[in-house]
Protein backbone atom coordinates (compact mmCIF):
# COMPACT_ATOMS: atom_id res chain seq x y z
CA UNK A 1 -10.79 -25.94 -23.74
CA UNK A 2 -12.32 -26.86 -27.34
CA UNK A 3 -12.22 -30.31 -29.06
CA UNK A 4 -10.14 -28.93 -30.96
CA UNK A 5 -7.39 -27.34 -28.71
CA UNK A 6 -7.25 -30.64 -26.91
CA UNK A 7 -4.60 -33.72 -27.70
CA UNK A 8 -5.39 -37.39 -27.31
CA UNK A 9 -5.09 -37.26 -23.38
CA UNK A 10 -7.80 -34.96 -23.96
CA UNK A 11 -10.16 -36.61 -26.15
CA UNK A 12 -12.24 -38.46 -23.08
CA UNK A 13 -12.78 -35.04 -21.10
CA UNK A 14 -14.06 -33.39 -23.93
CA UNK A 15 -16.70 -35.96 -24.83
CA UNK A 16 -18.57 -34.99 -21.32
CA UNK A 17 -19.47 -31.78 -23.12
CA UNK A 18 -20.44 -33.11 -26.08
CA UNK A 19 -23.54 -34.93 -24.16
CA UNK A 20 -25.90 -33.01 -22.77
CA UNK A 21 -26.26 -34.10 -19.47
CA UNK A 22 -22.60 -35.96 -19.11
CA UNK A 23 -22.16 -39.31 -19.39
CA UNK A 24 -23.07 -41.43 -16.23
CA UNK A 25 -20.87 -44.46 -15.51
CA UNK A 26 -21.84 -45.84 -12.66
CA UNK A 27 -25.58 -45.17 -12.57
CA UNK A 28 -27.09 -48.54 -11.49
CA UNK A 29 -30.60 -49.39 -10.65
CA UNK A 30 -30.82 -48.68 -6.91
CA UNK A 31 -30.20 -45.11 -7.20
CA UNK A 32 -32.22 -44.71 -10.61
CA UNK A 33 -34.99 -45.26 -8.26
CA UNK A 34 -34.51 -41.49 -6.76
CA UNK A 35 -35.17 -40.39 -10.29
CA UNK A 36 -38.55 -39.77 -12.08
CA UNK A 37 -38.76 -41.06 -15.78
CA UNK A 38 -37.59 -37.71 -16.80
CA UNK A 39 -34.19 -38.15 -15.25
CA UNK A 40 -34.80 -35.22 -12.67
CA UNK A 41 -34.97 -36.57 -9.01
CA UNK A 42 -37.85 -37.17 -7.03
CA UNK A 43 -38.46 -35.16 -3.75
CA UNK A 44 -36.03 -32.71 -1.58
CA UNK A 45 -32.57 -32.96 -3.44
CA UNK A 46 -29.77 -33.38 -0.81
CA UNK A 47 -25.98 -31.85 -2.40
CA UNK A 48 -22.85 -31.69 -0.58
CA UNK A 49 -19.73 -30.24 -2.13
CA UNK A 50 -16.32 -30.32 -1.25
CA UNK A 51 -12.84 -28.52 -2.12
CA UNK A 52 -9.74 -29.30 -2.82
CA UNK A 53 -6.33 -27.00 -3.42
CA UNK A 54 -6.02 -23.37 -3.65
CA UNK A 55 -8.36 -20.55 -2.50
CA UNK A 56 -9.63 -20.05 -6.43
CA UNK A 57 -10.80 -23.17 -5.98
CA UNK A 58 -12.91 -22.49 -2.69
CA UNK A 59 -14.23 -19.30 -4.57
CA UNK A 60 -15.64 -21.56 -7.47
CA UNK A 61 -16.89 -24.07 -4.77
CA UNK A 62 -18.91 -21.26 -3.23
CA UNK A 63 -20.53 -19.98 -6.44
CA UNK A 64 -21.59 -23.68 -7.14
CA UNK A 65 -23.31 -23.78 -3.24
CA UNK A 66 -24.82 -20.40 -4.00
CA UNK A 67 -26.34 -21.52 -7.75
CA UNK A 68 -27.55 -24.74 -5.68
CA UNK A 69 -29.40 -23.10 -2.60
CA UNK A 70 -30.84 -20.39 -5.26
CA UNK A 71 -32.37 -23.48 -7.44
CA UNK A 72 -34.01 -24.80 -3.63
CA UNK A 73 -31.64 -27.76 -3.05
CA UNK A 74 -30.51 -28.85 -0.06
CA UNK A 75 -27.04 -28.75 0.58
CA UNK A 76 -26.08 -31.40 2.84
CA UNK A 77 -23.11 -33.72 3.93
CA UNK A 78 -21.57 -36.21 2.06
CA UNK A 79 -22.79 -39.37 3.61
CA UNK A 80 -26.45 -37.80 3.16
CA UNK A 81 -26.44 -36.59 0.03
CA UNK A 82 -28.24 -37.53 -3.04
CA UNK A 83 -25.32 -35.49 -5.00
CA UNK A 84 -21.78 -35.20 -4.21
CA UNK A 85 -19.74 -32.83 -6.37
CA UNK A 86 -15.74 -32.70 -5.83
CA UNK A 87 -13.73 -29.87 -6.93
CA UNK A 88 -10.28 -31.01 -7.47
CA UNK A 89 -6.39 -29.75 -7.93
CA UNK A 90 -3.59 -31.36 -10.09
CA UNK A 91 -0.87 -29.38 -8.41
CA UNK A 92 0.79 -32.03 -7.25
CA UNK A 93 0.42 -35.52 -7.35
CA UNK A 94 -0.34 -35.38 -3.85
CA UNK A 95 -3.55 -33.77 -4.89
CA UNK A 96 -4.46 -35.98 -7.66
CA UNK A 97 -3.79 -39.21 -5.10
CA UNK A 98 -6.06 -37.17 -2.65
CA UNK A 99 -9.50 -36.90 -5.01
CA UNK A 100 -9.14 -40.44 -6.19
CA UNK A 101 -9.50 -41.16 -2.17
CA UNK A 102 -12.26 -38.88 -2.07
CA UNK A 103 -14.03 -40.78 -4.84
CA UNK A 104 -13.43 -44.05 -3.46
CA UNK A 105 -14.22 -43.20 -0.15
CA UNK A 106 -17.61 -41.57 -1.10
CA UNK A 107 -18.35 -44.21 -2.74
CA UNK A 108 -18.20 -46.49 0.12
CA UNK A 109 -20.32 -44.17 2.37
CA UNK A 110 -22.59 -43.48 0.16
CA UNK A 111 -22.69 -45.90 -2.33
CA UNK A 112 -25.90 -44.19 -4.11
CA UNK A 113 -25.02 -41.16 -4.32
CA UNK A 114 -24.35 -39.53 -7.84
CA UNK A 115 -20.91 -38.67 -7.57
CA UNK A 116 -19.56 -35.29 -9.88
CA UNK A 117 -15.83 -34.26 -10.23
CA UNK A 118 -14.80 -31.05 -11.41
CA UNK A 119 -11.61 -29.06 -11.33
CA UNK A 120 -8.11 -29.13 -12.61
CA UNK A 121 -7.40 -32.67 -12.27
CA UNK A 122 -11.15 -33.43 -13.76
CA UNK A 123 -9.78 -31.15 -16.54
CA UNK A 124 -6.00 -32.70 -16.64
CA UNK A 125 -6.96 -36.90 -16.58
CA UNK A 126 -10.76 -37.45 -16.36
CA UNK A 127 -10.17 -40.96 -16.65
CA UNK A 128 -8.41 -41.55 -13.82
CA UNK A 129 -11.60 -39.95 -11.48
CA UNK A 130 -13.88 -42.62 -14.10
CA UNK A 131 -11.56 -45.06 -13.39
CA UNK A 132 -11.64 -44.52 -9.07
CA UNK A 133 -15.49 -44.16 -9.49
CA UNK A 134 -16.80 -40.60 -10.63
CA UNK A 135 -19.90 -40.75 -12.44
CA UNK A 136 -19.62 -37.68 -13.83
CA UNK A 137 -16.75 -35.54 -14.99
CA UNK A 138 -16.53 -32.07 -16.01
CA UNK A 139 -13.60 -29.84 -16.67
CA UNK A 140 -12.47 -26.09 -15.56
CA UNK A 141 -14.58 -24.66 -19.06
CA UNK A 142 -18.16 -26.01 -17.98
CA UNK A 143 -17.63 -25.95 -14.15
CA UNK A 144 -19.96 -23.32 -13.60
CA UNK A 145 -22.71 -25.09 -15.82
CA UNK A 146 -22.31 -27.88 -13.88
CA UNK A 147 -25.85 -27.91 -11.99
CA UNK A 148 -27.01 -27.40 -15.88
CA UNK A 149 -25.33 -30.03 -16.95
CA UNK A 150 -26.06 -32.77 -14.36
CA UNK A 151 -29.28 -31.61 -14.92
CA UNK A 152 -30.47 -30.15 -11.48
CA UNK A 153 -33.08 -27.27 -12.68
CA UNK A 154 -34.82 -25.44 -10.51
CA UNK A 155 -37.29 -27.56 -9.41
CA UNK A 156 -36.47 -29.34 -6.31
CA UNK A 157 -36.55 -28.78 -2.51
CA UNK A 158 -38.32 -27.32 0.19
CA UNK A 159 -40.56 -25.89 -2.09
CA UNK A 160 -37.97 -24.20 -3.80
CA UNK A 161 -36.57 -22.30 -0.69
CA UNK A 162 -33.13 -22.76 -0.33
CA UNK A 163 -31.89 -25.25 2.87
CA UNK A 164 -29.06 -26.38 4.96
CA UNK A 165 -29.11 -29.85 6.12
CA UNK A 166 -27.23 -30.16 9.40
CA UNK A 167 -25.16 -27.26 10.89
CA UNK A 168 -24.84 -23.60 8.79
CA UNK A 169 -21.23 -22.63 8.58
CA UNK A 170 -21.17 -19.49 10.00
CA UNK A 171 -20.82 -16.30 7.62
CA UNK A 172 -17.01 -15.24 8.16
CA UNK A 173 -14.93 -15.07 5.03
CA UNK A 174 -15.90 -15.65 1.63
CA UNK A 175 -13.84 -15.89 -1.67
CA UNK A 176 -14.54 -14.02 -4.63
CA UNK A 177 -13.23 -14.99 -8.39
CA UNK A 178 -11.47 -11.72 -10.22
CA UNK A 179 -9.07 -13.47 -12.63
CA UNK A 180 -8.24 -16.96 -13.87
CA UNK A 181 -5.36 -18.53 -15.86
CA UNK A 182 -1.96 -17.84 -16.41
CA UNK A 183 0.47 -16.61 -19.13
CA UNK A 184 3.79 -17.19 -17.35
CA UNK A 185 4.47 -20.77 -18.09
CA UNK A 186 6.78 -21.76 -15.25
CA UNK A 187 8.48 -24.38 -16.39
CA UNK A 188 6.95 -27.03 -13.23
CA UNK A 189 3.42 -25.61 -13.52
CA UNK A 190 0.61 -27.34 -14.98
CA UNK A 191 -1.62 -24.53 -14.31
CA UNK A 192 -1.71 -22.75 -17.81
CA UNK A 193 -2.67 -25.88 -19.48
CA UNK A 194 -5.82 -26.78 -16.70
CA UNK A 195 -6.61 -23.19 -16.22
CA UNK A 196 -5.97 -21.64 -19.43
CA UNK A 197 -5.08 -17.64 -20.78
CA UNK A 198 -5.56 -15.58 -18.50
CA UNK A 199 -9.02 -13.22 -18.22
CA UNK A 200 -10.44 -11.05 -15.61
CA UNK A 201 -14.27 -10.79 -14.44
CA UNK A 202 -15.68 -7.34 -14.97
CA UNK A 203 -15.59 -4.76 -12.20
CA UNK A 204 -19.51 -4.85 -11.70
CA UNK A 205 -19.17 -8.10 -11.34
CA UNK A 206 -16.85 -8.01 -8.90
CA UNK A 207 -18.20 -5.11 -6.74
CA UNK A 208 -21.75 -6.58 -7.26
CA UNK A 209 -20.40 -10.00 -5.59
CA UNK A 210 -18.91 -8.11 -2.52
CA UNK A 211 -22.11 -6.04 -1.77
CA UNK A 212 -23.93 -9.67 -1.79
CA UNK A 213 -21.32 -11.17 0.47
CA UNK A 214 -21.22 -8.32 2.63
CA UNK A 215 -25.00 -8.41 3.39
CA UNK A 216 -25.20 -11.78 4.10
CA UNK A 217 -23.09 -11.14 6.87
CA UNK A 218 -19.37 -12.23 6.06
CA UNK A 219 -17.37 -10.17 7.53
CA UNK A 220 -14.09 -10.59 5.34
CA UNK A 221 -13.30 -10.97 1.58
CA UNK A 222 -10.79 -12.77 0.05
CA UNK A 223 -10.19 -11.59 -3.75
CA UNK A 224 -8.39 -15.17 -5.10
CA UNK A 225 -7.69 -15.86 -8.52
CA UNK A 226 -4.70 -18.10 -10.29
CA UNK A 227 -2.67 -14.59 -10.49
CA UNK A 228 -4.41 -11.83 -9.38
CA UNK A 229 -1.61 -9.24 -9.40
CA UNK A 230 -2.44 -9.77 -13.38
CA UNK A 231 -6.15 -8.78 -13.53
CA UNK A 232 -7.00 -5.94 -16.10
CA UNK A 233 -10.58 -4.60 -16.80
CA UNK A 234 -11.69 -2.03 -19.04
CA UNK A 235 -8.40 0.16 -18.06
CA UNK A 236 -8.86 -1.20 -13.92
CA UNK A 237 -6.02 -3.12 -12.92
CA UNK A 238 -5.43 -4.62 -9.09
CA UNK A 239 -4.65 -1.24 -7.36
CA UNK A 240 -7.95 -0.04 -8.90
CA UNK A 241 -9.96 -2.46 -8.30
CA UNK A 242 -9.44 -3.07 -4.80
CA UNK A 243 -9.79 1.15 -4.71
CA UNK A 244 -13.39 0.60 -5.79
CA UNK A 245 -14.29 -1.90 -3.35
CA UNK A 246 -12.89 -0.13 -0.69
CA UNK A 247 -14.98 2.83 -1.30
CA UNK A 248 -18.63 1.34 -2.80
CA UNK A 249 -19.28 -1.79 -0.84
CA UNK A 250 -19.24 -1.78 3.24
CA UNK A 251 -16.99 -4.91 3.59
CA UNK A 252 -15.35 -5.17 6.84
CA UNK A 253 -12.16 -6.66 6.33
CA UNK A 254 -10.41 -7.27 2.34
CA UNK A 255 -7.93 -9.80 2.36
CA UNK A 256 -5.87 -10.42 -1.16
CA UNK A 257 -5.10 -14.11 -1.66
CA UNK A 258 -1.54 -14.21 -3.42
CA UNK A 259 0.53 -12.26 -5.10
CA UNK A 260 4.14 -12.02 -7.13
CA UNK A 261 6.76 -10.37 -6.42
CA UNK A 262 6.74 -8.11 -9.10
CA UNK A 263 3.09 -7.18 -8.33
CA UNK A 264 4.56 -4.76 -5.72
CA UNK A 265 4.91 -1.46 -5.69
CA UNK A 266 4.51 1.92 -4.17
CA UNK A 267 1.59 2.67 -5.72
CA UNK A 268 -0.10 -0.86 -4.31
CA UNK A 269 0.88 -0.56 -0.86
CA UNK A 270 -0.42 3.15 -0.85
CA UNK A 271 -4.37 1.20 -0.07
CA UNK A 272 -2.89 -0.12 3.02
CA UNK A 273 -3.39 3.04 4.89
CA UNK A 274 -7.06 1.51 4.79
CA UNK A 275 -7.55 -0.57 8.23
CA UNK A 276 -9.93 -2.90 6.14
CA UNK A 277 -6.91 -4.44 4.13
CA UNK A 278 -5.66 -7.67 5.66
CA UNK A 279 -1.30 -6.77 6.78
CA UNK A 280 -0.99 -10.35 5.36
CA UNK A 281 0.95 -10.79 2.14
CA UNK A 282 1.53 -14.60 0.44
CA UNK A 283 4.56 -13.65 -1.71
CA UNK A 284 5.05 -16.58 -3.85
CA UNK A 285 9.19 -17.40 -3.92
CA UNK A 286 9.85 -20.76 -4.62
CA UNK A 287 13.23 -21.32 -4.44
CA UNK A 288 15.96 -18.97 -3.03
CA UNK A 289 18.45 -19.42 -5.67
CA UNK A 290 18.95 -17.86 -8.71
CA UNK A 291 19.94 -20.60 -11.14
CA UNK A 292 17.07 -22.89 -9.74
CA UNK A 293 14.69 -19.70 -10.25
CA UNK A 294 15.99 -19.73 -13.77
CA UNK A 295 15.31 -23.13 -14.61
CA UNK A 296 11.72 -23.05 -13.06
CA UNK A 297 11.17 -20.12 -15.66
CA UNK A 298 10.37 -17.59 -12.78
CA UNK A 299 10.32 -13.78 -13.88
CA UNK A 300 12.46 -11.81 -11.09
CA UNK A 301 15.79 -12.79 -9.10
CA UNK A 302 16.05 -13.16 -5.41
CA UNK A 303 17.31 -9.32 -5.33
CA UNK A 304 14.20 -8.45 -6.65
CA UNK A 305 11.97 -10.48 -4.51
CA UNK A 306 14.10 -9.33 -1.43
CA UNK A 307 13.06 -5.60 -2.59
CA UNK A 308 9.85 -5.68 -2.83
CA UNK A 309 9.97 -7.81 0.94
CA UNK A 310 11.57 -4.36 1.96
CA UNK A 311 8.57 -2.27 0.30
CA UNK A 312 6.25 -4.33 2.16
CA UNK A 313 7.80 -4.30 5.34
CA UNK A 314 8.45 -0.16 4.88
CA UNK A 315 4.97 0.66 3.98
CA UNK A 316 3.42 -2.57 6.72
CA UNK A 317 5.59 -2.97 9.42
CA UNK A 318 3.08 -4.98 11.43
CA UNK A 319 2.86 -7.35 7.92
CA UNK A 320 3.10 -10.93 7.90
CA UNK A 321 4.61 -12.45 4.92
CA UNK A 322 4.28 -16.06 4.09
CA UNK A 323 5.32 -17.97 0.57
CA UNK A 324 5.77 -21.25 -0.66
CA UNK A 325 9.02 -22.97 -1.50
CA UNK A 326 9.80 -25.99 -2.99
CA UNK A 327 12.14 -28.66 -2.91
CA UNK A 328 13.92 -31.04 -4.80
CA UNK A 329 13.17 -29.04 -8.25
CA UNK A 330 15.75 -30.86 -11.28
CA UNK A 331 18.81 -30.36 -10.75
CA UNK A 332 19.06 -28.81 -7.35
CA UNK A 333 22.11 -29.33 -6.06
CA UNK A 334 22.77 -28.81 -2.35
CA UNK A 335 24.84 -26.03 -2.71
CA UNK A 336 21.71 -24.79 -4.31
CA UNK A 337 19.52 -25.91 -1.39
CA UNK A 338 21.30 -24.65 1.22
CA UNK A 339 21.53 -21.01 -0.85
CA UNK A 340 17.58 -21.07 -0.65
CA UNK A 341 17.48 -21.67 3.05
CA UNK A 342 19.52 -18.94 3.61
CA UNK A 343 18.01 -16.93 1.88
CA UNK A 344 14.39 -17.64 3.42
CA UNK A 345 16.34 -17.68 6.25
CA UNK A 346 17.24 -14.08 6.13
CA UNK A 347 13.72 -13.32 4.91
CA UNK A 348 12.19 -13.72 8.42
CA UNK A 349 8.77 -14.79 6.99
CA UNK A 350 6.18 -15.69 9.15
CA UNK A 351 5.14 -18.98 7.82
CA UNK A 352 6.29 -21.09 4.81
CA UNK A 353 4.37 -23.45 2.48
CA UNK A 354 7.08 -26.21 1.81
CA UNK A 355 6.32 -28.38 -0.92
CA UNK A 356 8.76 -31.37 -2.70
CA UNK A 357 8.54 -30.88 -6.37
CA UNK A 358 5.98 -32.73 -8.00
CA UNK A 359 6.66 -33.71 -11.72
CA UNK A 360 3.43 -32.97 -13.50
CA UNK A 361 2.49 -34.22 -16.54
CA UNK A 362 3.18 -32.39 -20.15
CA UNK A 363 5.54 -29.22 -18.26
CA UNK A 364 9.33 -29.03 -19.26
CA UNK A 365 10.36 -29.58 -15.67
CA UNK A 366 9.13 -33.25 -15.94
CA UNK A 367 11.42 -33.90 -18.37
CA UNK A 368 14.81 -32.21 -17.00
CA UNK A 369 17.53 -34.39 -16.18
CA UNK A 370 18.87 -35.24 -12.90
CA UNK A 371 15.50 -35.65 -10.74
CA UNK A 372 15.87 -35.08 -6.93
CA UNK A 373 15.29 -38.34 -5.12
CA UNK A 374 12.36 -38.57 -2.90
CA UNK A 375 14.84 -39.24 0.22
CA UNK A 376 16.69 -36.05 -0.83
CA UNK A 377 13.46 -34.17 -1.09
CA UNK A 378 12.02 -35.51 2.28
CA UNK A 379 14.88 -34.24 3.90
CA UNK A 380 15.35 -30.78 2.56
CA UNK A 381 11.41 -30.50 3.48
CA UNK A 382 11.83 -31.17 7.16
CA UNK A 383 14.64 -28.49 7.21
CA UNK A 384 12.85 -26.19 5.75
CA UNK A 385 9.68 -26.92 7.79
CA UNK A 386 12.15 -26.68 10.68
CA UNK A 387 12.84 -22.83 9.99
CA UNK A 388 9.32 -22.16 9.31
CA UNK A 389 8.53 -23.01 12.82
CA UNK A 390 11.13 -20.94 14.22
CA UNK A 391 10.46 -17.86 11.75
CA UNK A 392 6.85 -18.17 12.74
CA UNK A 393 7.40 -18.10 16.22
CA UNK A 394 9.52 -15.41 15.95
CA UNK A 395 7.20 -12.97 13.96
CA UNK A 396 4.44 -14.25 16.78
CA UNK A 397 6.10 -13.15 19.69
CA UNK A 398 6.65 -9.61 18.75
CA UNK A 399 2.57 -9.18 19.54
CA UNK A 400 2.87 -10.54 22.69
CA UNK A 401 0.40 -8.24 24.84
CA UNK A 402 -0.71 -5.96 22.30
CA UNK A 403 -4.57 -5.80 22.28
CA UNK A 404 -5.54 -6.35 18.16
CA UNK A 405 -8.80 -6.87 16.84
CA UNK A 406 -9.58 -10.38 15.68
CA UNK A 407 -11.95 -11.97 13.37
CA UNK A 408 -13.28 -14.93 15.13
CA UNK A 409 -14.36 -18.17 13.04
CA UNK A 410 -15.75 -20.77 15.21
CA UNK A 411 -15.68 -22.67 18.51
CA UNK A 412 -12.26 -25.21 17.99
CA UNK A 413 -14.88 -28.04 19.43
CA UNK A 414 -18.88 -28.30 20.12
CA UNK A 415 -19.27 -27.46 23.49
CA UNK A 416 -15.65 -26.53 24.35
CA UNK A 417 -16.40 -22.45 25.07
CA UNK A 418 -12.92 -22.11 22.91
CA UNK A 419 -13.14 -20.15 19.44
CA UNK A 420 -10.74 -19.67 16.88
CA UNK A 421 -10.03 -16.71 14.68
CA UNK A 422 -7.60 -14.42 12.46
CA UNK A 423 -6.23 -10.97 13.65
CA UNK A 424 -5.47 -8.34 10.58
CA UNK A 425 -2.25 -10.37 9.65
CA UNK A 426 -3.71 -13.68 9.98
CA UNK A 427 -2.03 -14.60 13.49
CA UNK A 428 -4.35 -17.38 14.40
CA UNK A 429 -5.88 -17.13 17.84
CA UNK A 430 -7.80 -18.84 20.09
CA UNK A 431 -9.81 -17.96 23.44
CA UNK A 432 -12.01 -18.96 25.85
CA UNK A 433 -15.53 -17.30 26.31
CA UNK A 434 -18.83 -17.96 27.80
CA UNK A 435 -20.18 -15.64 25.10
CA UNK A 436 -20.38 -16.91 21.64
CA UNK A 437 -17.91 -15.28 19.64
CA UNK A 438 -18.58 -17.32 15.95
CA UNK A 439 -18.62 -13.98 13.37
CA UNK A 440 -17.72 -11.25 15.21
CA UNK A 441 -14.94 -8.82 15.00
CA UNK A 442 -13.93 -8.29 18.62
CA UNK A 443 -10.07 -6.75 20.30
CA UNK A 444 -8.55 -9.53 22.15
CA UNK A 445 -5.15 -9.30 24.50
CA UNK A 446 -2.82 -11.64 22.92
CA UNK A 447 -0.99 -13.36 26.03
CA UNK A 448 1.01 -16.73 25.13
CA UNK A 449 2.09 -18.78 22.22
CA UNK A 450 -0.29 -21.95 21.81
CA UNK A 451 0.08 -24.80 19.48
CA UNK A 452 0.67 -22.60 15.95
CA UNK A 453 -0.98 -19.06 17.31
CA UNK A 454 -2.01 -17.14 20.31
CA UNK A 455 -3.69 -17.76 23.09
CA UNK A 456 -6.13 -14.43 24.01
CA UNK A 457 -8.36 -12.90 25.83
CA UNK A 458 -11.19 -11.14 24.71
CA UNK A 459 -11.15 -7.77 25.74
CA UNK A 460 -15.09 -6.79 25.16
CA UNK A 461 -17.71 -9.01 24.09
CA UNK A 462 -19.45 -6.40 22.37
CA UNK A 463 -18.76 -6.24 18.25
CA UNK A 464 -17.26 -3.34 16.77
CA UNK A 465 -19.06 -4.56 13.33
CA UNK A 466 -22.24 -6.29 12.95
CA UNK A 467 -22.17 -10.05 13.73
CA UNK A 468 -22.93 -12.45 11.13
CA UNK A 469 -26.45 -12.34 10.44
CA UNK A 470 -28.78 -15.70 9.71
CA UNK A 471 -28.51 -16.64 6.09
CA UNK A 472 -31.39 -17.06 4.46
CA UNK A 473 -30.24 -20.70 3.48
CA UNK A 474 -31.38 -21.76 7.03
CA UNK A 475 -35.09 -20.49 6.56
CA UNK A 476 -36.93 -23.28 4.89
């Protein structure tokens, strides 16, 4: 976003561009003393980072750790670090309440650290991050210049070797950018206006990314953008796309982050006869009803969602399809309500993402009469939540004793000899084993529900793929 595309809410976000380095706020004397007297920092440079919202988000995060360790910094926690950056989400206001806490919080652990906020909500109401204690704000356009623009070159840190501080997550899953922004304009979502148009990365971009990923040793994938059923490159659209990744990089598992509805067809679920692609589908709904789905400015009925659950479920029977719903949008009525639970209800999904609408600044929604009240909301939630847990439980049971491979992520607790991991359609399981399991792809016997998964046991302790290997961040 431009000076010029910008209003008057605007105006103070755009002025961090206009200075070189940003503006710093709170940038007293105590922590100028980490500095040199050409504003670059003196000795190892410690930077933690830390996500919040969707899995576009964690992508972005990742390129931002990756640009860091490449420059020799250390990347660190939050209460050690000499920079903390915070990638936020305006989604809700949930979401905006949660990165002012961050702020504060950092602040109070780590009161000299140089504390950067980027994201949606950096990009939405940077004065409200200035005002809970940012030093530094930079919207959605400049993210990826932010180590530019706070003014980290490459000249710091272990000799300008790259360096984890603390314990290296382990090299599972990684996100990859294809496509940002959005042309819909629901009529609740402030998305278009943080995110923008939308644009897709080139192919080599994208293929180039994976082959990186995929020998540093993570073992799955995600492709995550705002709406990547959208992306178009050069003639390559989704189906395409995830064609050519399939067959030129050596990634182990592909897992695609969201999609619509209308995103589905034939010619899509064709690339699931490749075991590599995840069986898990996040079909965004939203509401059940038709006249709600109208208001929120949504582009299909619940017919047409319903058929393209049946192509899924034809082409995937062992899917698992999740979506998000909310509640309380203007206007709904409880005849309305009770039509979407039904529905959802019929829909069998395996999880649901419930949500109370969240009026959001600027959208039409937030200015429709008759507003749900929060009681209402709260209530129609924890029904809905209610029949998530039964759906889920439902779709878990039918893999009771079947032996599936699993992806396994980490031990739940230091020490504990119990890991965690995903099987091809995200059932979440966990096991106990004497052998590490952190990063491998191993078949486990899925015996009993436990807390919101499976509990397993591993059936071989030797890989089927290549465990994670070291990252080089670790050698220093």
């Amino acid at each position: 976003m431009g000076l010029a595309q910008t209003g008057a809410s605007d105006i103070f976000y755009s002025l961090y561009h206009i200075a070189p380095a940003g503006v710093n706020l709170r940038f007293d004397r105590q922590r100028r003393r980490k500095y040199n007297g050409h504003g670059e920092m003196n000795g190892a440079v410690k930077i933690a980072f830390h996500t919040l919202g969707c899995k576009l988000n964690q992508a972005e995060t990742e390129q931002l750790m990756w640009q860091a360790v490449a420059r020799g910094y250390h990347i660190s926690a939050v209460e050690d670090a000499d920079i903390c950056v915070l990638n936020t989400c305006t989604v809700t206001h949930i979401a905006d309440r949660k990165a002012r806490h961050l702020v504060r919080l950092w602040r109070k652990r780590n009161p000299h650290a140089r504390i950067i906020t980027t994201g949606c909500y950096a990009q939405r109401a940077a004065r409200e991050l200035v005002d809970a204690g940012a030093d530094m704000v930079i919207g959605n356009e400049q993210k990826m210049r932010l180590l530019d623009i706070v003014g980290l070159a490459n000249h710091a840190g272990c000799g300008g070797r790259p360096q984890w501080v603390g314990t290296q997550p382990s090299r599972v899953r990684s996100f990859i950018k294809i496509q940002d922004g959005c042309n819909t304009g629901c009529s609740y979502c402030i998305v278009p206006r943080v995110r923008g148009s939308e644009r897709s990365l080139p192919v080599e971009t994208v293929i180039s990314e994976t082959k990186d990923r995929t020998s540093r040793g993570y073992q799955e994938i995600v492709l995550t953008g705002t709406k990547i059923g959208s992306y178009r490159n050069d003639g390559t659209d989704l189906a395409k796309l995830v064609r050519l990744i399939l067959r030129e990089t050596a990634v182990a598992r592909l897992h695609l982050s969201s999609l619509q509805p209308q995103d589905i067809s034939p010619e899509l679920l064709e690339l699931w006869q490749d075991p590599r692609l995840c069986h898990h589908f996040h079909l965004a709904l939203q509401s059940g009803s038709d006249s709600v789905l109208k208001r929120m400015g949504r582009c299909y009925r619940v017919e047409d969602y319903a058929r393209a659950v049946e192509l899924v479920r034809r082409a995937v029977p062992d899917a698992a399809i999740t979506t998000d719903i909310m509640v309380g949008f203007p206007g709904e009525s409880e005849a309305e309500f009770e039509e979407s639970y039904l529905f959802c209800s019929e829909m069998d999904f395996a999880a649901i993402h419930v949500f109370p609408y969240s009026p959001r600044p600027g959208t039409p929604a937030a200015e429709m009469p008759a507003q749900v009240p929060e009681t209402v909301k709260k209530a129609r939630s924890q029904k809905m939540l209610a029949l998530s847990a039964k759906s889920s439980k439902r779709f878990r049971r039918r893999f009771l004793g079947r032996e599936m491979m699993v992806l396994w992520e980490a031990e739940v607790s230091m020490g504990s000899g119990i890991y965690s991991g995903l099987t091809h359609n995200y059932i979440r399981v966990f096991a106990q084993s004497a052998t590490p399991l952190s990063g491998t792809m191993l078949p486990a016997r899925l015996l009993r529900l436990h807390e919101d998964g499976i509990w397993a046991e591993p059936v071989s302790t030797q890989s089927r793929y290549y465990p994670a290997i070291p990252s080089p961040l670790s050698r220093c």
